[in-house]
Structures are given as C-alpha cells and as structure tokens.
N, C-alpha and C. Protein backbone atom coordinates (compact mmCIF):
# COMPACT_ATOMS: atom_id res chain seq x y z
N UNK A 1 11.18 22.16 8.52
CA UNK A 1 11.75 22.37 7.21
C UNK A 1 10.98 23.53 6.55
N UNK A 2 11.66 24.29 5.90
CA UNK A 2 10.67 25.78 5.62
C UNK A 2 10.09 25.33 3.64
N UNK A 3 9.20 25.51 4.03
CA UNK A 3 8.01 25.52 2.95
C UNK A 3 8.63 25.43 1.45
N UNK A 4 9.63 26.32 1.21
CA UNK A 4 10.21 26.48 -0.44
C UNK A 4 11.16 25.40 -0.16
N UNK A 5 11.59 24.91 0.60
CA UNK A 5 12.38 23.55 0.40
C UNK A 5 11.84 22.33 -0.29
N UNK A 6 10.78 22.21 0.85
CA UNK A 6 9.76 21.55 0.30
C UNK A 6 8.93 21.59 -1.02
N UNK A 7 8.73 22.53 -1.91
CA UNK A 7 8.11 22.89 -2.70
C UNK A 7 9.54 23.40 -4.00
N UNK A 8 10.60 22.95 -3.96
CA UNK A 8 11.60 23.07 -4.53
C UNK A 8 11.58 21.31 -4.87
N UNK A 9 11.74 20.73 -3.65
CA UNK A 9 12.35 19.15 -3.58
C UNK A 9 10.79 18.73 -4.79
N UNK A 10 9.08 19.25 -4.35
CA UNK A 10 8.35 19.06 -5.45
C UNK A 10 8.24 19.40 -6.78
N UNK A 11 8.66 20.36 -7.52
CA UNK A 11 9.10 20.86 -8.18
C UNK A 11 10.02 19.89 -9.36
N UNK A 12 11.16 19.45 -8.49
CA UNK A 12 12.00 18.58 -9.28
C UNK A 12 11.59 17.40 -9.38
N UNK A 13 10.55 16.89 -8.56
CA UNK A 13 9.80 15.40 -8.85
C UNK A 13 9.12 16.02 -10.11
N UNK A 14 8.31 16.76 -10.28
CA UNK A 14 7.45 17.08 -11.00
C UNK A 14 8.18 17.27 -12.45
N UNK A 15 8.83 17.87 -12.57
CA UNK A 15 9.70 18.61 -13.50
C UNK A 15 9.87 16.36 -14.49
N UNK A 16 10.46 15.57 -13.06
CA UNK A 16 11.12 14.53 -13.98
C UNK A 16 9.94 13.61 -14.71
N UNK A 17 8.70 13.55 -13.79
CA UNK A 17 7.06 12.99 -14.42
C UNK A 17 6.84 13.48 -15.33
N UNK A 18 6.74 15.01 -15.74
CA UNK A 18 6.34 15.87 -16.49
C UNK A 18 7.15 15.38 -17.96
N UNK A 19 8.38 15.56 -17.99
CA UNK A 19 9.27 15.10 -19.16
C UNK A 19 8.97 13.54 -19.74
N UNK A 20 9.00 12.75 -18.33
CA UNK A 20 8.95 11.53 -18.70
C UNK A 20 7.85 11.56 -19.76
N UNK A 21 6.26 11.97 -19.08
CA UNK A 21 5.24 11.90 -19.57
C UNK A 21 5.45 12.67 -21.03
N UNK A 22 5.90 13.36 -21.29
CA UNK A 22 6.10 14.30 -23.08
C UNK A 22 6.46 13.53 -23.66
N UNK A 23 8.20 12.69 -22.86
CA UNK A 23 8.55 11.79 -23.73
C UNK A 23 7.93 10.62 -24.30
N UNK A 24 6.87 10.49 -23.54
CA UNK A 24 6.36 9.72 -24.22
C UNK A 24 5.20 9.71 -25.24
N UNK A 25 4.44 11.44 -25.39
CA UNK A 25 3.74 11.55 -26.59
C UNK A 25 4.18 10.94 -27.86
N UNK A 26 4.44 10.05 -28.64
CA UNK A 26 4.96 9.96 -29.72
C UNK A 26 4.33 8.51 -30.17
N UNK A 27 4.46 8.38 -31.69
CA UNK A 27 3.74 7.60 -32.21
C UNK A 27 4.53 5.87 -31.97
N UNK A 28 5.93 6.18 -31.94
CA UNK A 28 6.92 5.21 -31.36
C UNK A 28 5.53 4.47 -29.75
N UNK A 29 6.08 5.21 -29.19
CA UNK A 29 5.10 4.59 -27.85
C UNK A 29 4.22 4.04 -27.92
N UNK A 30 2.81 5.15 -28.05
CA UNK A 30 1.66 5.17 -27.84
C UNK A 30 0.90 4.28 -29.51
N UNK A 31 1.41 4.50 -30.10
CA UNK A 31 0.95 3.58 -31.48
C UNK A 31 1.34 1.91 -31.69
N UNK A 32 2.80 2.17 -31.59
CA UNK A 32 3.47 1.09 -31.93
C UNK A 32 4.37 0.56 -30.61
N UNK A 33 3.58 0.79 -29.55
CA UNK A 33 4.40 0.01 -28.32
C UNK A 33 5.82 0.10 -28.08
N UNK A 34 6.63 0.68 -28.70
CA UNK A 34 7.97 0.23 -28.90
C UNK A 34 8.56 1.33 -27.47
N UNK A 35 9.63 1.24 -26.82
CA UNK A 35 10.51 -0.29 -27.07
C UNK A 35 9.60 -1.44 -26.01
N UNK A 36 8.58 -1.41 -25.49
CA UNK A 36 7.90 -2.29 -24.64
C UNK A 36 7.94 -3.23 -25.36
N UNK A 37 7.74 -3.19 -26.40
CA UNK A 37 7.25 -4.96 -27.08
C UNK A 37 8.53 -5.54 -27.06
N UNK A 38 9.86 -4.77 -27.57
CA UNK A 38 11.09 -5.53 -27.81
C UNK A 38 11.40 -5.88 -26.45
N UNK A 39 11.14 -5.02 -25.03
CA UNK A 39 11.59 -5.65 -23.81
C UNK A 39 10.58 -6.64 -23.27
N UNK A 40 9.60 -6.50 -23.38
CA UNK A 40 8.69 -7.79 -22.85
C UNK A 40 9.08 -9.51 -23.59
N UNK A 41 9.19 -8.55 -24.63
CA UNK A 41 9.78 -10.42 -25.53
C UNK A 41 10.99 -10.72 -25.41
N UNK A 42 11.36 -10.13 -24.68
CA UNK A 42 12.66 -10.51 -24.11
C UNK A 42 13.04 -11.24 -22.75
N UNK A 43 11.69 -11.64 -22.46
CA UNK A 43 11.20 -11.16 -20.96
C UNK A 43 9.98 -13.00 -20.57
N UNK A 44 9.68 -13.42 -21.66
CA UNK A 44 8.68 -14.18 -21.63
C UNK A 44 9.14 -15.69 -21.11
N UNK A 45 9.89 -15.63 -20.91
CA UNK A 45 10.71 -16.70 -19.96
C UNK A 45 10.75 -16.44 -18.15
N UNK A 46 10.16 -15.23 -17.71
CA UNK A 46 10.31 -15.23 -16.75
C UNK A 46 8.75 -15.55 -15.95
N UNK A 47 8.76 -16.58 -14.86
CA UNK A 47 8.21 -17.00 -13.86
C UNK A 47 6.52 -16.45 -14.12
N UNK A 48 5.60 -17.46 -14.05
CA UNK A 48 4.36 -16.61 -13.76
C UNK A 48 3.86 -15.57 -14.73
N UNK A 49 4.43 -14.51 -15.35
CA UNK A 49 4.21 -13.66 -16.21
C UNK A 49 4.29 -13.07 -17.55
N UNK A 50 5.41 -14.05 -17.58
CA UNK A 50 6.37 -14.50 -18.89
C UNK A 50 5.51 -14.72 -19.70
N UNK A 51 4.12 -15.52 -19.89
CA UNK A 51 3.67 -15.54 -20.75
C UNK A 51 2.14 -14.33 -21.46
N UNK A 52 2.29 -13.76 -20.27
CA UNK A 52 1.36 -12.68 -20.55
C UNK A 52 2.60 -11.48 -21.25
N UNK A 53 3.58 -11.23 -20.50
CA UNK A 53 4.43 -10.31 -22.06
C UNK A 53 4.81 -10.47 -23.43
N UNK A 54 4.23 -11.32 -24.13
CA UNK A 54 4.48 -11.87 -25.02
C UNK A 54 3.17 -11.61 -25.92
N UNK A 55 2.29 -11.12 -25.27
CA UNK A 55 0.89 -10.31 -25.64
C UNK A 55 1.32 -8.77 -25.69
N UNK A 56 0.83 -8.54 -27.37
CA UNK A 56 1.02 -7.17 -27.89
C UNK A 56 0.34 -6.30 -26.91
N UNK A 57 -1.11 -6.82 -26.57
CA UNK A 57 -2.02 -6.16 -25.50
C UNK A 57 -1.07 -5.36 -25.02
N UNK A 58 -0.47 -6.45 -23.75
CA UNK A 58 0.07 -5.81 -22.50
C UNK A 58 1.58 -5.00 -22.95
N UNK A 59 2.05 -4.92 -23.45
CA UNK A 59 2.77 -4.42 -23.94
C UNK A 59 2.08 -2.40 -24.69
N UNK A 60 1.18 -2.60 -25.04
CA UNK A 60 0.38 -1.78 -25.61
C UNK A 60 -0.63 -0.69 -24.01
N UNK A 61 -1.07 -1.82 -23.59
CA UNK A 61 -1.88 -1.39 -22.00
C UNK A 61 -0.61 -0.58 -20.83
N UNK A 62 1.04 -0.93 -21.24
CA UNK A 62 1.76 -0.43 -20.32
C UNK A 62 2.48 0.55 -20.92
N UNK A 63 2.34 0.90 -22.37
CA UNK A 63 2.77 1.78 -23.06
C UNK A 63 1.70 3.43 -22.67
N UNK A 64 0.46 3.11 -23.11
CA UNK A 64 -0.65 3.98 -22.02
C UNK A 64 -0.48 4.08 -20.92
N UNK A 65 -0.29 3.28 -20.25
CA UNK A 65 -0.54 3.65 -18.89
C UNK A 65 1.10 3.94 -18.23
N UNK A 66 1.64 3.83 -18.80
CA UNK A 66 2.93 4.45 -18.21
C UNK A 66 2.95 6.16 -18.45
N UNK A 67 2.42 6.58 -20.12
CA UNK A 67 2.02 7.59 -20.52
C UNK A 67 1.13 8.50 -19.58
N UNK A 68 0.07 7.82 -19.28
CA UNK A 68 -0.95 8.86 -18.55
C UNK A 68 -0.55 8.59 -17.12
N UNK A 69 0.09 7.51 -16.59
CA UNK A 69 0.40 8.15 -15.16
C UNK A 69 1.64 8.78 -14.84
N UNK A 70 2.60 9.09 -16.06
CA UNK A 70 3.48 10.01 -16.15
C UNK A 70 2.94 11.58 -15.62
N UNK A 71 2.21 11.72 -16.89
CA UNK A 71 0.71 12.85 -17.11
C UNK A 71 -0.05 13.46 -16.06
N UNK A 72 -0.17 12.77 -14.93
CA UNK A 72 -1.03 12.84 -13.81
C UNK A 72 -0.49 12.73 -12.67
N UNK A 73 0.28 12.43 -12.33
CA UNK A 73 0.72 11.62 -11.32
C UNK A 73 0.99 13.20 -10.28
N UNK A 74 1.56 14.19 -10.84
CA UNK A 74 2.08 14.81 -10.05
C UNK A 74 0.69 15.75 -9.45
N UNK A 75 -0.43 15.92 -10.41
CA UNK A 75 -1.97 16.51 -10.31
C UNK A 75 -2.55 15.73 -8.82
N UNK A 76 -2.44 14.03 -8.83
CA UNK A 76 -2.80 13.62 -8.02
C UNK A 76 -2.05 13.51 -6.91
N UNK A 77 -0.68 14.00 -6.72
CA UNK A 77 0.20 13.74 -5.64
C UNK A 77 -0.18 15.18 -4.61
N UNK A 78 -0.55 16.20 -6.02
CA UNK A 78 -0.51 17.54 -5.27
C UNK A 78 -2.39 18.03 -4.76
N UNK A 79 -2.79 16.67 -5.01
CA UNK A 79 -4.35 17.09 -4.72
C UNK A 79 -4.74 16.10 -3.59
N UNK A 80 -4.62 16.66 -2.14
CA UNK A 80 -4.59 16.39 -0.74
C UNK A 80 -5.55 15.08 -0.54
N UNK A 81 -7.04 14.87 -1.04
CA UNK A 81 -7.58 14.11 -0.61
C UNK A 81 -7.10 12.36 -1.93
N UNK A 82 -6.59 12.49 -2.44
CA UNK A 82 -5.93 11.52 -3.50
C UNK A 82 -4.98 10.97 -2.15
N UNK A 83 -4.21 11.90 -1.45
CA UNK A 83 -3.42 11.06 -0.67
C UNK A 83 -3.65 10.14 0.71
N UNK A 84 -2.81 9.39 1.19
CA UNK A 84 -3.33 8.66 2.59
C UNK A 84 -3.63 9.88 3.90
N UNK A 85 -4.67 9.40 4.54
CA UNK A 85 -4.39 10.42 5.38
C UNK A 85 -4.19 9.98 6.54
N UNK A 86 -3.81 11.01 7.77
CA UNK A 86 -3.64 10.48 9.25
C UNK A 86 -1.90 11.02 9.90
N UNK A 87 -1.35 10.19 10.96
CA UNK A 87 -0.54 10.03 11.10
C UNK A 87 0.22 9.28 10.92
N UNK A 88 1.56 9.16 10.04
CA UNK A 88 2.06 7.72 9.64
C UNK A 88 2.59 6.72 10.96
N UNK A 89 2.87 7.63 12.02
CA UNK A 89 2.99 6.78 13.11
C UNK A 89 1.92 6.23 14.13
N UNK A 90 0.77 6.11 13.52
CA UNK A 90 -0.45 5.32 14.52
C UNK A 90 -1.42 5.38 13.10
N UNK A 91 -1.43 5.46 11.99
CA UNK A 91 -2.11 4.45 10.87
C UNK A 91 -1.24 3.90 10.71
N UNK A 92 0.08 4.05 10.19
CA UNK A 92 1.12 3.18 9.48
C UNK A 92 1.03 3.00 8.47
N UNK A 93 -0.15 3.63 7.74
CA UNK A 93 0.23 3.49 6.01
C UNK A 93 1.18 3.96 5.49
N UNK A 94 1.46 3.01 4.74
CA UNK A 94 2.89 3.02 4.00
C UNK A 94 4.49 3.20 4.90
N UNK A 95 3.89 2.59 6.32
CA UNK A 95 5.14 2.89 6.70
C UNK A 95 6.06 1.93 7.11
N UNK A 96 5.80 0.55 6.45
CA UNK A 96 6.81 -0.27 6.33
C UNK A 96 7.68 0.26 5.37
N UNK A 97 7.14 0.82 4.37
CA UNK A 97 8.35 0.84 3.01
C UNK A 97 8.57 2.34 3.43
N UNK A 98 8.56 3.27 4.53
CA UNK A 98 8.88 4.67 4.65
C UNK A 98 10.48 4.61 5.51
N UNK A 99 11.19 5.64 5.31
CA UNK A 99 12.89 5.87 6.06
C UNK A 99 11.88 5.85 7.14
N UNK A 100 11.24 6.59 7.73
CA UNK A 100 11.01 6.42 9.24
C UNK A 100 11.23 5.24 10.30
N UNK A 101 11.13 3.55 9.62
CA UNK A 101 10.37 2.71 9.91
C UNK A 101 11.77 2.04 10.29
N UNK A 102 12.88 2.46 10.51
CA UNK A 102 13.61 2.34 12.03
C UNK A 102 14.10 3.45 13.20
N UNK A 103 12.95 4.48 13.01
CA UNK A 103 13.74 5.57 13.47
C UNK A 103 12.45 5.56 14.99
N UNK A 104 11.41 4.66 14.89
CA UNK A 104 10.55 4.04 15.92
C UNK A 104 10.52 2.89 16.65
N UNK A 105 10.19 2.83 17.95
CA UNK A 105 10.39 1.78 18.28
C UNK A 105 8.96 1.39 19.50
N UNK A 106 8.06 0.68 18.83
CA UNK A 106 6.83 0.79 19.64
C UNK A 106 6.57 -0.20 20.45
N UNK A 107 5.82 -0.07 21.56
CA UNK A 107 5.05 -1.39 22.23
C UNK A 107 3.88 -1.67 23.03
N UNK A 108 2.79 -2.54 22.98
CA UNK A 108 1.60 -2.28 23.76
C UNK A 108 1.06 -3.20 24.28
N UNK A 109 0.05 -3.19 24.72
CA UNK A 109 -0.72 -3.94 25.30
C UNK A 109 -2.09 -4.12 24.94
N UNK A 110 -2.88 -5.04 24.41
CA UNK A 110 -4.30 -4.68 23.81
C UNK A 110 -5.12 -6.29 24.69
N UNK A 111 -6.32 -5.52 25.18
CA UNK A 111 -7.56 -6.77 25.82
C UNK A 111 -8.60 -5.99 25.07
N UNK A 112 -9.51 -6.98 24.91
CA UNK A 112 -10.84 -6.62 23.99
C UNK A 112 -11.98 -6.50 25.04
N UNK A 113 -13.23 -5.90 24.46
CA UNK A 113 -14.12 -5.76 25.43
C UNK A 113 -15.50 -6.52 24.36
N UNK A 114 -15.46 -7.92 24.67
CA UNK A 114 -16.54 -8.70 23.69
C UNK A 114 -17.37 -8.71 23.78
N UNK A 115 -19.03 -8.39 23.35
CA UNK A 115 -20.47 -8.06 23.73
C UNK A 115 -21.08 -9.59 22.83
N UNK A 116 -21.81 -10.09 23.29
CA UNK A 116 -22.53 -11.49 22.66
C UNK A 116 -24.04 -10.40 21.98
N UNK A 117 -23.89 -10.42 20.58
CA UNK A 117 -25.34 -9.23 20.81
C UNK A 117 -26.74 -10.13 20.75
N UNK A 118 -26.49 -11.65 21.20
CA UNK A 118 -27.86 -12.32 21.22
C UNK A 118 -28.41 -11.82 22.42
N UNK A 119 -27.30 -12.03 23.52
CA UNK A 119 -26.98 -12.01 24.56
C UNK A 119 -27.32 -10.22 25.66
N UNK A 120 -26.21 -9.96 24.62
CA UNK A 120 -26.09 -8.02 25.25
C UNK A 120 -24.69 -8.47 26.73
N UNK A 121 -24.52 -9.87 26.77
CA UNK A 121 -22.86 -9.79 27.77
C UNK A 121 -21.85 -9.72 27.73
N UNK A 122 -21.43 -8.73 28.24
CA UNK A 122 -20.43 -8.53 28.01
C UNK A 122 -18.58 -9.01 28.77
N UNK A 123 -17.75 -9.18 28.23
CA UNK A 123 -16.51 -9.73 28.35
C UNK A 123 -15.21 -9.23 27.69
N UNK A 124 -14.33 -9.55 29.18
CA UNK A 124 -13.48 -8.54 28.31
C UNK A 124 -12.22 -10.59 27.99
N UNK A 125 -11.63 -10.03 26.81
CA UNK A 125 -10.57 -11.25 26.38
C UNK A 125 -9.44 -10.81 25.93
N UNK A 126 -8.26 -11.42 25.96
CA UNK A 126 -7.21 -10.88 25.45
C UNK A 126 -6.49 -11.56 23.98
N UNK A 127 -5.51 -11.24 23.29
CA UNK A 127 -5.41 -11.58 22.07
C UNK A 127 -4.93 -13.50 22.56
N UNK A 128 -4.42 -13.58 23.35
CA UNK A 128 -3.53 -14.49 23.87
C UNK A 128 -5.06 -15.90 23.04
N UNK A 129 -5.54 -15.76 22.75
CA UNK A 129 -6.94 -17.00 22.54
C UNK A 129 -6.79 -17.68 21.01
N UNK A 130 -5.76 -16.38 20.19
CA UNK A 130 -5.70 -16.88 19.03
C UNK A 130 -4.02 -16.65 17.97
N UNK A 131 -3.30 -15.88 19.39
CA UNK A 131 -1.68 -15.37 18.39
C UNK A 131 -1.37 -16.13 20.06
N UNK A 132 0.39 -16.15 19.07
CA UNK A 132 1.33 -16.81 19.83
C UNK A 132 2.05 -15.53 20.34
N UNK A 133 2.53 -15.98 21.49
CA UNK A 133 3.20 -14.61 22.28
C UNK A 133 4.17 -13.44 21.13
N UNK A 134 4.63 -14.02 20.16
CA UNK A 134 5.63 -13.25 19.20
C UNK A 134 4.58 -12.78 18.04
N UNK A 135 3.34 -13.31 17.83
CA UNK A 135 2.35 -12.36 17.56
C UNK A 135 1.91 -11.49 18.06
N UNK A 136 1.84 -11.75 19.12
CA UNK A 136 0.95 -10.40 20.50
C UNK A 136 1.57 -9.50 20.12
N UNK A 137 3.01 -9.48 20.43
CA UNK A 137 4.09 -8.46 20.64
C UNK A 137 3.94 -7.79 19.58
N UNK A 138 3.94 -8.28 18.02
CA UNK A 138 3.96 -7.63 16.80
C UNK A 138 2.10 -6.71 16.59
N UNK A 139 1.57 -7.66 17.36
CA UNK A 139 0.20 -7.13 16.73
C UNK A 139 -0.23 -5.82 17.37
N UNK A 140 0.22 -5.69 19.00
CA UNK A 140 -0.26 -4.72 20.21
C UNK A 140 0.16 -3.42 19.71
N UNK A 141 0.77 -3.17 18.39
CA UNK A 141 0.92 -1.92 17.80
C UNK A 141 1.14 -1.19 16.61
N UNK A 142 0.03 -2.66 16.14
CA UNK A 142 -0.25 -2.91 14.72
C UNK A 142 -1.83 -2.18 14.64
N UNK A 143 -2.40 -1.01 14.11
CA UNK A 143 -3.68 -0.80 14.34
C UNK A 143 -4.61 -2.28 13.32
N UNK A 144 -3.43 -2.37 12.17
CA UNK A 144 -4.22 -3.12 11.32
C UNK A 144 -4.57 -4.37 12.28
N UNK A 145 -3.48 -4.92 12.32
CA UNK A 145 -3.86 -6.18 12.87
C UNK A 145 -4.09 -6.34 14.70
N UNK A 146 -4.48 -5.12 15.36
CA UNK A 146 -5.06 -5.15 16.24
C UNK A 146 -6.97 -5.21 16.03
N UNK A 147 -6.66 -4.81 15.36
CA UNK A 147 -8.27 -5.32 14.21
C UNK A 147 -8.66 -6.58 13.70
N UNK A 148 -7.86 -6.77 13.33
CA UNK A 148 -7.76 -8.15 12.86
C UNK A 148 -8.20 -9.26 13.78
N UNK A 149 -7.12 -9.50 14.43
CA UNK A 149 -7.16 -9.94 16.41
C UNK A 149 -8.07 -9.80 17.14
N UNK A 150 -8.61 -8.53 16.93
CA UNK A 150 -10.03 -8.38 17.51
C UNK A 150 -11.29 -9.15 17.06
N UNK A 151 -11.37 -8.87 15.34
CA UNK A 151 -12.37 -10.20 14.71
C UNK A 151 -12.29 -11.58 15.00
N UNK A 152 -10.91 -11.52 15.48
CA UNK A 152 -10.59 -13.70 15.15
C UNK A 152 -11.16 -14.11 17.21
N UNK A 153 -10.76 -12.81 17.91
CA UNK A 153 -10.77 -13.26 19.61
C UNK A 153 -12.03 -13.17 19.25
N UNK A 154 -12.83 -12.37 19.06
CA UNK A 154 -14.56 -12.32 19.05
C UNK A 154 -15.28 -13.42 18.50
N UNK A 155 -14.52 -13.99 17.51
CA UNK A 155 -15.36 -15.29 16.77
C UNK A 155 -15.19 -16.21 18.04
N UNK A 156 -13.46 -16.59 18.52
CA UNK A 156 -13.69 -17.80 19.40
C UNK A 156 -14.28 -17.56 20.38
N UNK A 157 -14.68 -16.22 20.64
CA UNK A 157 -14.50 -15.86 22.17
C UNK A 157 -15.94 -16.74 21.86
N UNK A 158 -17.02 -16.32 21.18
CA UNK A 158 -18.09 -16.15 20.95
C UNK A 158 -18.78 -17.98 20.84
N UNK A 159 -17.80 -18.40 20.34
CA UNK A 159 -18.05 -20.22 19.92
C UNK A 159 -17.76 -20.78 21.47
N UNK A 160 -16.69 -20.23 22.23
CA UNK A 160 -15.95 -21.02 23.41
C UNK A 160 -16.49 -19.93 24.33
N UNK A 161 -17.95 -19.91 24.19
CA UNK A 161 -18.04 -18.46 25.77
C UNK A 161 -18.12 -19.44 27.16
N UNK A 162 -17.14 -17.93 28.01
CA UNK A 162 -17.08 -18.82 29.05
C UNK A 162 -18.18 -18.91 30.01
C-alpha cells in the first residue's frame, strides 16, 4: 500500500480525535459534566455499575478523560514506541479483535525441556500433563499460553518427577 494512502487514511482519524477533543473544550463539559451526568443517571439501573454512575465524580472523571484522550490520542498513536510491537502474527497482540484473525490458520506442536535447578536434570515433558487434547491444539500456537503451559507442566512436572 503506498505511504500517502496510509498517511491520508491517518490524517482523517486524526482530523475526527482532534475535533472531538475541541469539542469538548467548553465549560458545558469540562466544568459542569454535562451531558454525562444526564446520561449516566439515566443509566444507574444497569448491572454492576449502575451505581457508581450516579456519582457526579465519575461522571466528571469521564468528562476529562474523554477530553484529554481525545487531545492525545493521535500524539500517542503516531509515537512508535507507545505502540505494541512485533509481529501480529507470532505475538498476537491484539489480534483476536484484528480483521486478520480469520484470514490465518495456524498449528503446532510444543514439548518442554524441564531442568530441576536443585537438581541441574534435565527432562523433556509435553503439555499433555496438564490441558486436555482441545487445549493442546488451541495452546501449540498460542505464544501466550504456550507460556503459560510451560509454568503449570514445570510445577507438576517438578512435584510428580519421574
């Protein structure tokens, strides 16, 4: 994709943060909460949270902070180390909620190599000690939770050595 596309498509993100954020300099907002207070109290019936909108606070705390991350947002989007880094296809950050995330289709195989460090012996184990086969499958190309898998096989490995 050539560069001014890209920097066009940013542009118009920026352009809509930027406004948002002006629109909201005003004493309406940032003073007197409004319209947050009239929608939160409208709102205090709902599940779990309902009763924290019903506090001028929070109503007041999302009036700011909607303001300044209007304000910023696009400073920190366009300043490289603010963002995730890597490859989204072998970190996977954020790439459940990314379009990519049927356009892959992965699969692996993972055995651990377990060291006892009272010990210094070493063993190799596979996830199979603590996920069910429809875990394996999900985890063998999960970096997160090939990590994960790795801590939980090492604990049993470590309690049940063979």
């Amino acid at each position: 994709m050539a560069a001014w596309i890209v920097w066009t498509l940013r542009a118009q993100l920026a352009a809509v943060y930027l406004f948002a954020g002006l629109a909201k300099l005003n004493t309406e907002w940032l003073l007197r909460a409004q319209p947050l207070q009239l929608w939160f109290a409208d709102r205090t019936a709902v599940p779990l949270i309902g009763g924290l909108l019903d506090e001028p606070a929070v109503a007041y705390l999302a009036s700011w902070g909607g303001a300044v991350f209007d304000l910023t947002i696009v400073a920190w989007l366009l300043w490289r180390p603010s963002r995730k880094s890597g490859n989204i296809r072998w970190t996977e950050e954020g790439y459940h909620l990314s379009w990519r995330v049927m356009l892959t289709d992965k699969a692996g195989f993972v055995d651990y190599d377990v060291t006892d460090p009272a010990t210094g012996r070493t063993w190799q184990t596979g996830p199979d000690l603590v996920l069910t086969d429809w875990q394996q499958s999900q985890a063998a190309n999960r970096p997160d939770l090939i990590q994960a898998t790795a801590h939980l096989s090492q604990l049993t490995e470590l309690q049940d050595e063979p």
